[in-house]
PDB file of N, CA and C in Angstrom:
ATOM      1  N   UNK A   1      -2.470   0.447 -14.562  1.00  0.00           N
ATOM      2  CA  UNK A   1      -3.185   0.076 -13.340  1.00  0.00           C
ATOM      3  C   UNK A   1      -2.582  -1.206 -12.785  1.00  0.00           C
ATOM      4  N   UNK A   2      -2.729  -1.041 -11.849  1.00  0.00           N
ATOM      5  CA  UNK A   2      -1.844  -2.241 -10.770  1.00  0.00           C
ATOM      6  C   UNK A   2      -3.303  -3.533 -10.265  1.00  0.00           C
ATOM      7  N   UNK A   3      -2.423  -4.493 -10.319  1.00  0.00           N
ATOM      8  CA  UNK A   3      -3.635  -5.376 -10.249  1.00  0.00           C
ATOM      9  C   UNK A   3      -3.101  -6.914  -9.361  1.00  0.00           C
ATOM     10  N   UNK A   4      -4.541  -7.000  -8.186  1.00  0.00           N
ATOM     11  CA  UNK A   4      -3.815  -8.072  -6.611  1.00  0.00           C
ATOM     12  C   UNK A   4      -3.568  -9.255  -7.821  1.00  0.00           C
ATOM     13  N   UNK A   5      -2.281  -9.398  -6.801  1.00  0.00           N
ATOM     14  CA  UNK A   5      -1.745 -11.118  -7.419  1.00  0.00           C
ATOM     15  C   UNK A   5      -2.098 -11.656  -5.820  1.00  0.00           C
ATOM     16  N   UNK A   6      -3.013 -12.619  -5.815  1.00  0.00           N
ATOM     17  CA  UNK A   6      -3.331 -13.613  -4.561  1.00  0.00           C
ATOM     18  C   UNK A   6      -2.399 -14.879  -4.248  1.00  0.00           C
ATOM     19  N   UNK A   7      -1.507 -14.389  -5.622  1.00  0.00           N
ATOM     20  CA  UNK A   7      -0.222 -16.060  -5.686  1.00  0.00           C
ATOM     21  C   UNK A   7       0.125 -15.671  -4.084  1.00  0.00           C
ATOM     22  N   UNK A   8       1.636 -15.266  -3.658  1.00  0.00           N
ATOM     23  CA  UNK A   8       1.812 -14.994  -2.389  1.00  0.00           C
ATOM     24  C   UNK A   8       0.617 -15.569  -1.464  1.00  0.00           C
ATOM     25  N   UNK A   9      -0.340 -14.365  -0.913  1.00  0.00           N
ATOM     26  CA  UNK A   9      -0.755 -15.078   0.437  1.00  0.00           C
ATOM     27  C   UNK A   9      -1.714 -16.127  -0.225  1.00  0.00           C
ATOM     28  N   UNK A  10      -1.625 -16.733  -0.857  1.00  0.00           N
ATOM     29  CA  UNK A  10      -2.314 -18.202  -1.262  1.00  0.00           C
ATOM     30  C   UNK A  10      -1.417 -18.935  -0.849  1.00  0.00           C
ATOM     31  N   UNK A  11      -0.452 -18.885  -0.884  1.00  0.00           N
ATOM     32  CA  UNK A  11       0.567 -19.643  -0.157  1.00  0.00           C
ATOM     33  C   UNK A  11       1.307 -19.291   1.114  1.00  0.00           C
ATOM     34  N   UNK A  12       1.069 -18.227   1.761  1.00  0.00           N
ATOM     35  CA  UNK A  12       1.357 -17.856   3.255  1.00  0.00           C
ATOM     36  C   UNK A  12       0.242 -18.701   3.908  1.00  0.00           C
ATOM     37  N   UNK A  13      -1.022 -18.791   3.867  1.00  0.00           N
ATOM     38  CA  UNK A  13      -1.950 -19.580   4.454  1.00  0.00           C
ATOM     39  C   UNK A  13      -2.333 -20.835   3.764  1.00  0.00           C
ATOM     40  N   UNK A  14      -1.327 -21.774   2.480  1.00  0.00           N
ATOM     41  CA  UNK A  14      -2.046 -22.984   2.262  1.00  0.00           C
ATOM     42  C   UNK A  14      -3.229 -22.804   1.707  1.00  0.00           C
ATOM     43  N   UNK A  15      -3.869 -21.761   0.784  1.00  0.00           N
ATOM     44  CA  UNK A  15      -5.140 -21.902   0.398  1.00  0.00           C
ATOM     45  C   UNK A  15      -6.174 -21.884   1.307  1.00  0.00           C
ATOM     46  N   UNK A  16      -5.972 -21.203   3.008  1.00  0.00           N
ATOM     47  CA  UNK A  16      -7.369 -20.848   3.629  1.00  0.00           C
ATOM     48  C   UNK A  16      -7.820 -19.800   2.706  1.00  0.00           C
ATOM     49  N   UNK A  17      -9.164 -20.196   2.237  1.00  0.00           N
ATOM     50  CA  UNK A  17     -10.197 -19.031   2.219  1.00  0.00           C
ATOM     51  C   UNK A  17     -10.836 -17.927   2.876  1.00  0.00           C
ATOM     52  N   UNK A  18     -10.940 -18.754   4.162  1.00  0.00           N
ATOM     53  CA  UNK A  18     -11.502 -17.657   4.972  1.00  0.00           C
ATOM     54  C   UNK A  18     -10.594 -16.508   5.459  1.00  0.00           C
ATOM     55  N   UNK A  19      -9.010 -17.400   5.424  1.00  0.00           N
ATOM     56  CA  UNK A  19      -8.103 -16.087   5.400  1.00  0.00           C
ATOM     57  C   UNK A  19      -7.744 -15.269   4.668  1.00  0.00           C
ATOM     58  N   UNK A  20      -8.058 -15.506   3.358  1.00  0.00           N
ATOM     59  CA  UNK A  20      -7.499 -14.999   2.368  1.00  0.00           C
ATOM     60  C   UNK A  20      -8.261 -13.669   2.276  1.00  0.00           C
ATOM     61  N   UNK A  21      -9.824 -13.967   2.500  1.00  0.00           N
ATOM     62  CA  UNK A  21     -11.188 -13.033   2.773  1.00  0.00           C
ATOM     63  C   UNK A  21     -10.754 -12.152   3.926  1.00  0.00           C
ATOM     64  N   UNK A  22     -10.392 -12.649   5.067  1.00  0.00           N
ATOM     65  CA  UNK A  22      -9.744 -11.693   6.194  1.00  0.00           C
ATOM     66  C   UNK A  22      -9.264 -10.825   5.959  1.00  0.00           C
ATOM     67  N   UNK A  23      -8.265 -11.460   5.034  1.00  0.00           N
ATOM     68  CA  UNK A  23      -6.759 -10.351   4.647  1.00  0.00           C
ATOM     69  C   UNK A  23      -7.294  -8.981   3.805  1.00  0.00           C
ATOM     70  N   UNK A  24      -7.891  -9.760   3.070  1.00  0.00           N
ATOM     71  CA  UNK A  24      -9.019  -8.554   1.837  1.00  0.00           C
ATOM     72  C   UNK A  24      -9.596  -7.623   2.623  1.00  0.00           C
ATOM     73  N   UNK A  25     -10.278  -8.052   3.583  1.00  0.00           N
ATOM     74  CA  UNK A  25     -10.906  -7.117   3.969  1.00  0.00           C
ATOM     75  C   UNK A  25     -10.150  -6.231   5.448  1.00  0.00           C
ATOM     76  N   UNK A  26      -9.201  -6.384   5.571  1.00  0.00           N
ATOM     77  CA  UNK A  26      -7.972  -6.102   6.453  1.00  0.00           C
ATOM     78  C   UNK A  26      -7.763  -5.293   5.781  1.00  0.00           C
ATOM     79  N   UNK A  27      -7.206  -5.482   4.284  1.00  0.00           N
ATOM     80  CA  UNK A  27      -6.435  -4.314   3.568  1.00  0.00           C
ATOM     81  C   UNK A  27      -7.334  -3.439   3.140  1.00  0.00           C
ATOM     82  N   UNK A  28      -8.815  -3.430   3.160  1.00  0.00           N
ATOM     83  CA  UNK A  28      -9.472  -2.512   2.406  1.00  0.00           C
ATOM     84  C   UNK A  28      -9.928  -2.038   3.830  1.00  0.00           C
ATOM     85  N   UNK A  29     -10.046  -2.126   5.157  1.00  0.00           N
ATOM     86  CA  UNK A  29     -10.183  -1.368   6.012  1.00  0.00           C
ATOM     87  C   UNK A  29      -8.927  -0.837   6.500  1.00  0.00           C
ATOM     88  N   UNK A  30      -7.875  -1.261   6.326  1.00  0.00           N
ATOM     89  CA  UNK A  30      -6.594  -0.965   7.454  1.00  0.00           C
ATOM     90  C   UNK A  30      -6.057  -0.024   6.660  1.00  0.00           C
ATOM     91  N   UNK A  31      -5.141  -0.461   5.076  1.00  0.00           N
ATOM     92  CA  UNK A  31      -4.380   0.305   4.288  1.00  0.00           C
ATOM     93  C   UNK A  31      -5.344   1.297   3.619  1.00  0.00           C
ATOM     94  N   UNK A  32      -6.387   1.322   3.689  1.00  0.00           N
ATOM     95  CA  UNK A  32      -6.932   2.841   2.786  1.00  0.00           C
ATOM     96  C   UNK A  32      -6.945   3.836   3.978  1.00  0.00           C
ATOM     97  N   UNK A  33      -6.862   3.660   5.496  1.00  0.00           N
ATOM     98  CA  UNK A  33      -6.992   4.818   6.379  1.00  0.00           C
ATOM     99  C   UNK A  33      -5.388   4.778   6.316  1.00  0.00           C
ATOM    100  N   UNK A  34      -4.658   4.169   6.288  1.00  0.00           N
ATOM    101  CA  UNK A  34      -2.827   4.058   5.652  1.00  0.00           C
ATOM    102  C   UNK A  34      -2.239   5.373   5.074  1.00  0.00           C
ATOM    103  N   UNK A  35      -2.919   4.787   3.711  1.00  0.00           N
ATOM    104  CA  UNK A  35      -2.561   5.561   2.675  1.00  0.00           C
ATOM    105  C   UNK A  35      -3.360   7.408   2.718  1.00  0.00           C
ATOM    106  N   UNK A  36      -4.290   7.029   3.555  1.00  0.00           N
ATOM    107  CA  UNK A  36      -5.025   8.773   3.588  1.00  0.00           C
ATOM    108  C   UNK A  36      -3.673   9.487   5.323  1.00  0.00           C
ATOM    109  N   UNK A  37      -3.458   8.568   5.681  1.00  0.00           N
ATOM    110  CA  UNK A  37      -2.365   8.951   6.906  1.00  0.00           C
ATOM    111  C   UNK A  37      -1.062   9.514   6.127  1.00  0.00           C
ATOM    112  N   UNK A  38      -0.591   8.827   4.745  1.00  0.00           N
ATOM    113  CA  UNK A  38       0.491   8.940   4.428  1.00  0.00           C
ATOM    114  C   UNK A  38       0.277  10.149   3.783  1.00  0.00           C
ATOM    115  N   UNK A  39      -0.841  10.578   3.127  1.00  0.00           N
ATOM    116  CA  UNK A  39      -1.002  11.857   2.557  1.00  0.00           C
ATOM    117  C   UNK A  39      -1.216  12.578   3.837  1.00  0.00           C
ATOM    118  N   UNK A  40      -1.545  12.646   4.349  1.00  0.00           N
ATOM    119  CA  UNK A  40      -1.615  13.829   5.428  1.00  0.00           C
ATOM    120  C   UNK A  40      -0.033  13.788   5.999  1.00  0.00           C
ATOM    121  N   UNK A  41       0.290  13.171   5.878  1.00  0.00           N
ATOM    122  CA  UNK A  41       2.195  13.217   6.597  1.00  0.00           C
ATOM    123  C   UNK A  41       2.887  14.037   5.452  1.00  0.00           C
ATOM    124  N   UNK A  42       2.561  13.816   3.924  1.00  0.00           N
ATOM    125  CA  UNK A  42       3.167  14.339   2.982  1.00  0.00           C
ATOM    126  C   UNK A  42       2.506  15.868   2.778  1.00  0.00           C
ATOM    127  N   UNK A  43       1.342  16.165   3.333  1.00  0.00           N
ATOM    128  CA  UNK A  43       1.203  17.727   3.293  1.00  0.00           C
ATOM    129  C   UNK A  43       1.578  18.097   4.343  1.00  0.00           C
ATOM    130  N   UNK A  44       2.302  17.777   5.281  1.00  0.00           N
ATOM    131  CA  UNK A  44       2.538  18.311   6.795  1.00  0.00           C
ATOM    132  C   UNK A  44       4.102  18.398   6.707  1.00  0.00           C
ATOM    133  N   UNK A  45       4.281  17.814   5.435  1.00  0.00           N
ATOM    134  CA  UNK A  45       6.316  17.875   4.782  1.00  0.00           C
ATOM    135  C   UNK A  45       6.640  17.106   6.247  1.00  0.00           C
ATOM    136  N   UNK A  46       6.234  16.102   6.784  1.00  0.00           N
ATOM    137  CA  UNK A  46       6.654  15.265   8.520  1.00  0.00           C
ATOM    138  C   UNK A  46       7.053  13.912   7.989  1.00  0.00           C
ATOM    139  N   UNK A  47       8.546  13.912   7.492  1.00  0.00           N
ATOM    140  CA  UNK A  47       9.277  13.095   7.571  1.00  0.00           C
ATOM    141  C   UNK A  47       9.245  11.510   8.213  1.00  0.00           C
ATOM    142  N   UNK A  48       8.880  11.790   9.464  1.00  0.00           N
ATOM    143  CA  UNK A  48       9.180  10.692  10.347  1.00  0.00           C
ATOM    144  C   UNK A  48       7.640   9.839   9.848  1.00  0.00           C
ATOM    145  N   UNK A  49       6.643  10.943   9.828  1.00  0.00           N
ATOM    146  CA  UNK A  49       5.404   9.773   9.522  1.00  0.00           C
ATOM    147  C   UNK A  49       5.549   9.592   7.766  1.00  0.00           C
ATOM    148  N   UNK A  50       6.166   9.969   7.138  1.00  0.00           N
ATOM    149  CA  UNK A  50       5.940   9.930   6.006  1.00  0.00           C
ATOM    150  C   UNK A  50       6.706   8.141   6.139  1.00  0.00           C
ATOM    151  N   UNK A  51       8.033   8.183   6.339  1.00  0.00           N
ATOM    152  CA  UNK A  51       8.538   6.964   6.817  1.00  0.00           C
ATOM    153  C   UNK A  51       7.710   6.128   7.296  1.00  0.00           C
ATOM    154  N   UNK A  52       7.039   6.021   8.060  1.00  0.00           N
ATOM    155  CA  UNK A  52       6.144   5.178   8.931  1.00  0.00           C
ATOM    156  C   UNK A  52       5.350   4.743   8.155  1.00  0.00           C
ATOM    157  N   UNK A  53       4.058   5.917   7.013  1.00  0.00           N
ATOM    158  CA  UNK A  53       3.038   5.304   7.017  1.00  0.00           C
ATOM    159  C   UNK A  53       4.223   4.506   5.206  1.00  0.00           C
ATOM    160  N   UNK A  54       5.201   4.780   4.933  1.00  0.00           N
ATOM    161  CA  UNK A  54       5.764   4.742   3.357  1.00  0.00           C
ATOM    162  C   UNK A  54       5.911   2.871   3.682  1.00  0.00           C
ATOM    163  N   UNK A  55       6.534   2.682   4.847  1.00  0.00           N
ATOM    164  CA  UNK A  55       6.753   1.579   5.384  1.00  0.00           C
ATOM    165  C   UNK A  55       5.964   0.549   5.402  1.00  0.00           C
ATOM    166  N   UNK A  56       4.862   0.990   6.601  1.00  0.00           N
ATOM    167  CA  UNK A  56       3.253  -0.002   6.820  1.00  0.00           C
ATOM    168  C   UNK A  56       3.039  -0.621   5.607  1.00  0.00           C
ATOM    169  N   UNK A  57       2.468   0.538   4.253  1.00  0.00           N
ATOM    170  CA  UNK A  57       1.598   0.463   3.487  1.00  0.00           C
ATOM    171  C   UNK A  57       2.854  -0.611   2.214  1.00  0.00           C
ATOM    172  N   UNK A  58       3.535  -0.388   2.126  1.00  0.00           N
ATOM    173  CA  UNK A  58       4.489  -1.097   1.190  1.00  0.00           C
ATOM    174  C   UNK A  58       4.252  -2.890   1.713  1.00  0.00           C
ATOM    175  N   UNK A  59       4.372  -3.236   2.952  1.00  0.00           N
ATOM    176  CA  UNK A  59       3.989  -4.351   3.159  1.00  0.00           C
ATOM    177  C   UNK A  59       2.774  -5.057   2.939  1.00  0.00           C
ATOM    178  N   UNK A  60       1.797  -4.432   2.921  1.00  0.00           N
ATOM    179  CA  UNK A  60       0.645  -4.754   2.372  1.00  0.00           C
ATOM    180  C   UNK A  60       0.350  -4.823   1.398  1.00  0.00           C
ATOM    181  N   UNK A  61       0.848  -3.894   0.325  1.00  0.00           N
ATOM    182  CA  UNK A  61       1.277  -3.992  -1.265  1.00  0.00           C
ATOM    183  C   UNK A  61       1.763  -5.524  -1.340  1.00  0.00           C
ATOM    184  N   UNK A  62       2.884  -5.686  -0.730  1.00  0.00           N
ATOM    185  CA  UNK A  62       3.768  -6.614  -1.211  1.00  0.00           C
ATOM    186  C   UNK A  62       2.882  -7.910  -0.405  1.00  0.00           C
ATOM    187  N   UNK A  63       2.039  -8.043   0.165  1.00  0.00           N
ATOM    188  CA  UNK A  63       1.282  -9.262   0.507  1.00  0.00           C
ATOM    189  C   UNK A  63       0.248  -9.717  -0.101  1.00  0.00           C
ATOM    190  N   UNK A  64      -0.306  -8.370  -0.913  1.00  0.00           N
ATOM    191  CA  UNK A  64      -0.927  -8.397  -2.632  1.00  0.00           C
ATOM    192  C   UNK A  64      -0.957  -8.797  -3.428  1.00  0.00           C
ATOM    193  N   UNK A  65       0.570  -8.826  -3.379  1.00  0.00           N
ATOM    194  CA  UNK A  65       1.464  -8.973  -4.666  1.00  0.00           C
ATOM    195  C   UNK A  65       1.274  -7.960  -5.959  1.00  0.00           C
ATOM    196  N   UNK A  66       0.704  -6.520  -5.276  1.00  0.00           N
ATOM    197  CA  UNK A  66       0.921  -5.249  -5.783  1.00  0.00           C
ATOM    198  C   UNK A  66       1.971  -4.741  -5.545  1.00  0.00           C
ATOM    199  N   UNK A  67       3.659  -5.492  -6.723  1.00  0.00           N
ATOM    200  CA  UNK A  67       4.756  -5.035  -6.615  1.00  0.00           C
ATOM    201  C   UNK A  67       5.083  -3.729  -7.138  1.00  0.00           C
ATOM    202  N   UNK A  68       4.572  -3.236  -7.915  1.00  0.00           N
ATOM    203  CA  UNK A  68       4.545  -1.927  -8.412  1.00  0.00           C
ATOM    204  C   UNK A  68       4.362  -0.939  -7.005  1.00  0.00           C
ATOM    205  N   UNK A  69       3.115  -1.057  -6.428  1.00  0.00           N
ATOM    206  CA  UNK A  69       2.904   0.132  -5.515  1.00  0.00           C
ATOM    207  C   UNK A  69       3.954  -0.177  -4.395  1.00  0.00           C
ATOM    208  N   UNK A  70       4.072  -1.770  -4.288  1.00  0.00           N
ATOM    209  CA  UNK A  70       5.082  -1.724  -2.821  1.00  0.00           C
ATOM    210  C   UNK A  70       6.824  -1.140  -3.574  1.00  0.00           C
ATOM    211  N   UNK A  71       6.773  -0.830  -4.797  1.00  0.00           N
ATOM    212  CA  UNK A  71       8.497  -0.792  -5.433  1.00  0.00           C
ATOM    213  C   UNK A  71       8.408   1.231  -4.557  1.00  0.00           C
ATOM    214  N   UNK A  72       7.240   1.763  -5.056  1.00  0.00           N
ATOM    215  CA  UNK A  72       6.774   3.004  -4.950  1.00  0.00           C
ATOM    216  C   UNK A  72       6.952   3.427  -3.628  1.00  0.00           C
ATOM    217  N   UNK A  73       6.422   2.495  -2.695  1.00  0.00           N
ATOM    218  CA  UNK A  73       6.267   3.035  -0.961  1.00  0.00           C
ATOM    219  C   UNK A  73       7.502   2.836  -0.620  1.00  0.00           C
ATOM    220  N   UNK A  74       8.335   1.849  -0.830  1.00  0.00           N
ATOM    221  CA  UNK A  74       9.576   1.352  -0.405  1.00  0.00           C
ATOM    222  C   UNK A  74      10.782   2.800  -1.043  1.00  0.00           C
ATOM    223  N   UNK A  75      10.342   3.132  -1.973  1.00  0.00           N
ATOM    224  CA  UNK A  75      11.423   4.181  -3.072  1.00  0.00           C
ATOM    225  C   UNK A  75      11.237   5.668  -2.157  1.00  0.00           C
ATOM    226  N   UNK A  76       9.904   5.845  -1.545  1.00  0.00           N
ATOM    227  CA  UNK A  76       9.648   6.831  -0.734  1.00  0.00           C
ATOM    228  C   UNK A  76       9.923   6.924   1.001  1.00  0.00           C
ATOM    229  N   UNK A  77       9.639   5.342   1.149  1.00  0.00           N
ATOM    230  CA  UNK A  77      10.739   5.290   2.546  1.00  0.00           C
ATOM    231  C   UNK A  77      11.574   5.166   2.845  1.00  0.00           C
ATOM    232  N   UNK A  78      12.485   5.118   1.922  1.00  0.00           N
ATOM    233  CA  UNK A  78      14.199   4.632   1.572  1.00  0.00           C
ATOM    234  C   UNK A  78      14.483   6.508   1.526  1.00  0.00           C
ATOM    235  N   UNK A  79      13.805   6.790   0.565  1.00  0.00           N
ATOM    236  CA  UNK A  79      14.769   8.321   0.001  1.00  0.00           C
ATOM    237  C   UNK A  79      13.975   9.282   1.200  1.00  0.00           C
ATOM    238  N   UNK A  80      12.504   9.188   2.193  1.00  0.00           N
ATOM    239  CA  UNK A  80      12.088  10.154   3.444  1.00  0.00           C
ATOM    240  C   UNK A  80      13.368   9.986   4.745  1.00  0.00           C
ATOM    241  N   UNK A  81      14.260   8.684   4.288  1.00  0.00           N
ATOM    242  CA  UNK A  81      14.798   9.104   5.519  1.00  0.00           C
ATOM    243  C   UNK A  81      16.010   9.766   5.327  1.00  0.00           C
ATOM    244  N   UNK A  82      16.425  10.368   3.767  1.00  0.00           N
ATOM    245  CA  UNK A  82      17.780  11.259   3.950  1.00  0.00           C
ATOM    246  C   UNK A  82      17.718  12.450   4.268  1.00  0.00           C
ATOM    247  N   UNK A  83      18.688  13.202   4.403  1.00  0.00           N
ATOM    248  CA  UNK A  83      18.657  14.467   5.059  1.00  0.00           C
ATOM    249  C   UNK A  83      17.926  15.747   3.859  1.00  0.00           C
ATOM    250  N   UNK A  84      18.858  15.398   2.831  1.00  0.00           N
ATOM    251  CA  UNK A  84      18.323  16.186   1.384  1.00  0.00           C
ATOM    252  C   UNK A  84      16.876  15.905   1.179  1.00  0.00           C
ATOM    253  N   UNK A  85      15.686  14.867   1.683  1.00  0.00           N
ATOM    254  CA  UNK A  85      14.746  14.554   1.597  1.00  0.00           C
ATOM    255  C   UNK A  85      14.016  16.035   1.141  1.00  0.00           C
ATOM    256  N   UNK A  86      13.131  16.218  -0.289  1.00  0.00           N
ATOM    257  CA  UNK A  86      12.496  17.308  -0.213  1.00  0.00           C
ATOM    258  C   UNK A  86      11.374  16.181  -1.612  1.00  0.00           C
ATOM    259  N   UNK A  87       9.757  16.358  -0.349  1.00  0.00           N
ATOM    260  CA  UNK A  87       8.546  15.193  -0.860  1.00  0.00           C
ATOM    261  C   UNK A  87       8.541  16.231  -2.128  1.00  0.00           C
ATOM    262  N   UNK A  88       8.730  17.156  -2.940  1.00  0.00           N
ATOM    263  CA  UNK A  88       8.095  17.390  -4.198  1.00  0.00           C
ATOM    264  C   UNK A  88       8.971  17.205  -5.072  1.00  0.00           C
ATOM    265  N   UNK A  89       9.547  15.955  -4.611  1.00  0.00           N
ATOM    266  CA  UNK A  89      11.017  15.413  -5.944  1.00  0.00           C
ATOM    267  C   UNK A  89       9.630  14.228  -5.899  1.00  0.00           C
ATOM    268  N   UNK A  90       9.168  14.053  -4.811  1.00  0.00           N
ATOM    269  CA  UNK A  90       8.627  12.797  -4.855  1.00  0.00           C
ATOM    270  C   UNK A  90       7.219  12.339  -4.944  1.00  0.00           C
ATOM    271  N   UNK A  91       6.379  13.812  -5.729  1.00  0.00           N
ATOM    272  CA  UNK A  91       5.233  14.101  -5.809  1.00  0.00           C
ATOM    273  C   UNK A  91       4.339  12.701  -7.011  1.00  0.00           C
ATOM    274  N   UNK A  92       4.798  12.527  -7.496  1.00  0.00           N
ATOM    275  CA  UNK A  92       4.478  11.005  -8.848  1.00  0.00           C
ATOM    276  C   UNK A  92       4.448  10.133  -7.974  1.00  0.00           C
ATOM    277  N   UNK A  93       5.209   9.932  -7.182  1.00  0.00           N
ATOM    278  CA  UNK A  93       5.141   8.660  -6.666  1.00  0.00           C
ATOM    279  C   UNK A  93       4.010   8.461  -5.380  1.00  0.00           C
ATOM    280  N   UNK A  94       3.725   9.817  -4.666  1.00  0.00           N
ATOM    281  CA  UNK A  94       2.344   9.810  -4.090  1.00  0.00           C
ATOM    282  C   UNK A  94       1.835   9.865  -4.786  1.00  0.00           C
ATOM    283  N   UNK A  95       1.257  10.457  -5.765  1.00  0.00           N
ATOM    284  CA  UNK A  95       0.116  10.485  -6.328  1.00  0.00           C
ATOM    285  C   UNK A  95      -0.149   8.936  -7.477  1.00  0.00           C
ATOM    286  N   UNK A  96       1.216   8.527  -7.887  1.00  0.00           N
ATOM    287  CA  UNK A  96       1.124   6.901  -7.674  1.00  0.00           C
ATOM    288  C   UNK A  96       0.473   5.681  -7.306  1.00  0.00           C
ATOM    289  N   UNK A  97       0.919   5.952  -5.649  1.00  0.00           N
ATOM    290  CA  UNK A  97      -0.003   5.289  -4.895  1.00  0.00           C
ATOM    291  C   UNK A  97      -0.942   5.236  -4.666  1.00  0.00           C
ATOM    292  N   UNK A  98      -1.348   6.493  -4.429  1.00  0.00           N
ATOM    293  CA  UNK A  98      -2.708   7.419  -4.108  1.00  0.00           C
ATOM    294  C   UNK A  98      -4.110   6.717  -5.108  1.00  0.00           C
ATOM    295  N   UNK A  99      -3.543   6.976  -6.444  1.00  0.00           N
ATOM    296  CA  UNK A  99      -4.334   6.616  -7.378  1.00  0.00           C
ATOM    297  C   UNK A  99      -4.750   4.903  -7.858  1.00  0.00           C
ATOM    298  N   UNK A 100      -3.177   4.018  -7.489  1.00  0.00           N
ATOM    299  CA  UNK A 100      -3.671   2.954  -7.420  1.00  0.00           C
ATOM    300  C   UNK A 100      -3.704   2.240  -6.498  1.00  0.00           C
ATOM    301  N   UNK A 101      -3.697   2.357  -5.421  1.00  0.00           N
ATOM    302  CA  UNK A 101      -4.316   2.067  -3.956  1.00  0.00           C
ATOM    303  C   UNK A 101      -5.697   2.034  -3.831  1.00  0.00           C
ATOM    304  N   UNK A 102      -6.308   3.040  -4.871  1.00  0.00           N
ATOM    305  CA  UNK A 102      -7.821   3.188  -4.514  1.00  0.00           C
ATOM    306  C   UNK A 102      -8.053   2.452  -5.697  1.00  0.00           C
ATOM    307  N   UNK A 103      -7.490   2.014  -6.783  1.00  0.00           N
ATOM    308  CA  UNK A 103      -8.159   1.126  -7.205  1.00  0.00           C
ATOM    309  C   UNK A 103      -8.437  -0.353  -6.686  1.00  0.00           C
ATOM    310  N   UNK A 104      -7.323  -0.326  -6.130  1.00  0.00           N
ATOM    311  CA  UNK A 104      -6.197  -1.905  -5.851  1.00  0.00           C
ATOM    312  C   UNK A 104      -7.662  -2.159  -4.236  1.00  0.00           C
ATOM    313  N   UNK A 105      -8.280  -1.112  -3.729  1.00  0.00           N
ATOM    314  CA  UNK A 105      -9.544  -1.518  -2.617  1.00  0.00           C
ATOM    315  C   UNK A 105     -10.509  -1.524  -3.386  1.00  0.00           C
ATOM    316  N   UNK A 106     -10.776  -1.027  -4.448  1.00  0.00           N
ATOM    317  CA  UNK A 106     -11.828  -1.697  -5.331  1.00  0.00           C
ATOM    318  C   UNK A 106     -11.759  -3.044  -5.734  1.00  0.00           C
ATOM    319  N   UNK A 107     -10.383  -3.691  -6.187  1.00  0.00           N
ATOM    320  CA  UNK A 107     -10.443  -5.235  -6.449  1.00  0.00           C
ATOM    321  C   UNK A 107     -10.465  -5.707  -5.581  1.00  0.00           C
ATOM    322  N   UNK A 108     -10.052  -5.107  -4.510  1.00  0.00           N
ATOM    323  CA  UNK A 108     -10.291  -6.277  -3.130  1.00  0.00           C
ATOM    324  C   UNK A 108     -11.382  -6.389  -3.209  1.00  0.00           C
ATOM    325  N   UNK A 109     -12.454  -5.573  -2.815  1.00  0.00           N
ATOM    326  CA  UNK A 109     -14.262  -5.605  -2.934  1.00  0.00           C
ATOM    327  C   UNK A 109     -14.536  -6.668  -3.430  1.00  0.00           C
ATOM    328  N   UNK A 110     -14.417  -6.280  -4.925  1.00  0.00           N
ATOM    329  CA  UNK A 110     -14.214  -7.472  -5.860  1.00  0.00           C
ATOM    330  C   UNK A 110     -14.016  -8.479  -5.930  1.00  0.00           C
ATOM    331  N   UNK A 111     -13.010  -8.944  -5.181  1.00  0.00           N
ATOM    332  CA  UNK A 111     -12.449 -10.489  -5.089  1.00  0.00           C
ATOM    333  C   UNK A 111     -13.232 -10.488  -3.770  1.00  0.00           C
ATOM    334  N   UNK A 112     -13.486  -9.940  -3.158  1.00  0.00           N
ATOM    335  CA  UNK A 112     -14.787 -10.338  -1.620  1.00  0.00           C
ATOM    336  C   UNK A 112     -15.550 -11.018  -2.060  1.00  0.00           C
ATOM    337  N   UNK A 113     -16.307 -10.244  -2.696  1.00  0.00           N
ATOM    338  CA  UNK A 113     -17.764 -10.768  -3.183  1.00  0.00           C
ATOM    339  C   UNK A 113     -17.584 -11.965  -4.030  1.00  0.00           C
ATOM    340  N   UNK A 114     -16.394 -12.815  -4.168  1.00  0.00           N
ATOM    341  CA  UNK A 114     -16.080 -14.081  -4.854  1.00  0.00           C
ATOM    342  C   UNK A 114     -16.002 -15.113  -3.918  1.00  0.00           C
ATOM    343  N   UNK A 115     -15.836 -14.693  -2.624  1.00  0.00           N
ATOM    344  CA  UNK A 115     -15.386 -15.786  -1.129  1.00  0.00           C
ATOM    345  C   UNK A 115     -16.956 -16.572  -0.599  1.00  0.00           C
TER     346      UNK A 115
END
């Protein structure tokens, strides 16, 4: 299980709190409709959004400092844009995300209710 490191944006904002709370609750409203976009791109075999949402959601990982899931989104938007691209080489690595993404908005919760 993958678990937020707050090091990073503790230091993108200097230790605001109230931003830090923003961001939390940014990622637990923004990246969980993300990550349900990126599965619907990956049953639709649609390339271009698979890219898109593989992209979005990796940055938000990585502002986490959930390097694991952003190594995952980045490995899936790197290899959606070749031509040989076929998503059921790359079925682990959605279901990857999938699985700890929804944990990773449970610790956000979590660390909410600490602000």
């Amino acid at each position: 299980m993958t678990k937020i490191n707050l090091e990073y944006l503790n230091e993108l904002c200097n230790g605001d709190v109230d931003f830090i709370s923003e961001m939390l609750q940014t990622y637990i409203d923004e990246t969980s409709k993300d990550v349900e976009n990126l599965v619907e791109a990956v049953n639709l075999s649609d390339t271009p959004r698979i890219v898109f949402w593989s992209h979005k959601i990796k940055t938000a990982f990585r502002i986490l400092g959930l390097d694991a899931l952003a190594e995952k989104a980045e490995t899936l938007e790197i290899k959606s844009r070749l031509e040989d691209f076929k998503i059921d080489d790359f079925s682990e690595h959605v279901y990857y995300i999938v699985e700890n993404a929804s944990n990773s908005f449970k610790q956000a919760k979590w660390l909410l209710e600490g602000f």
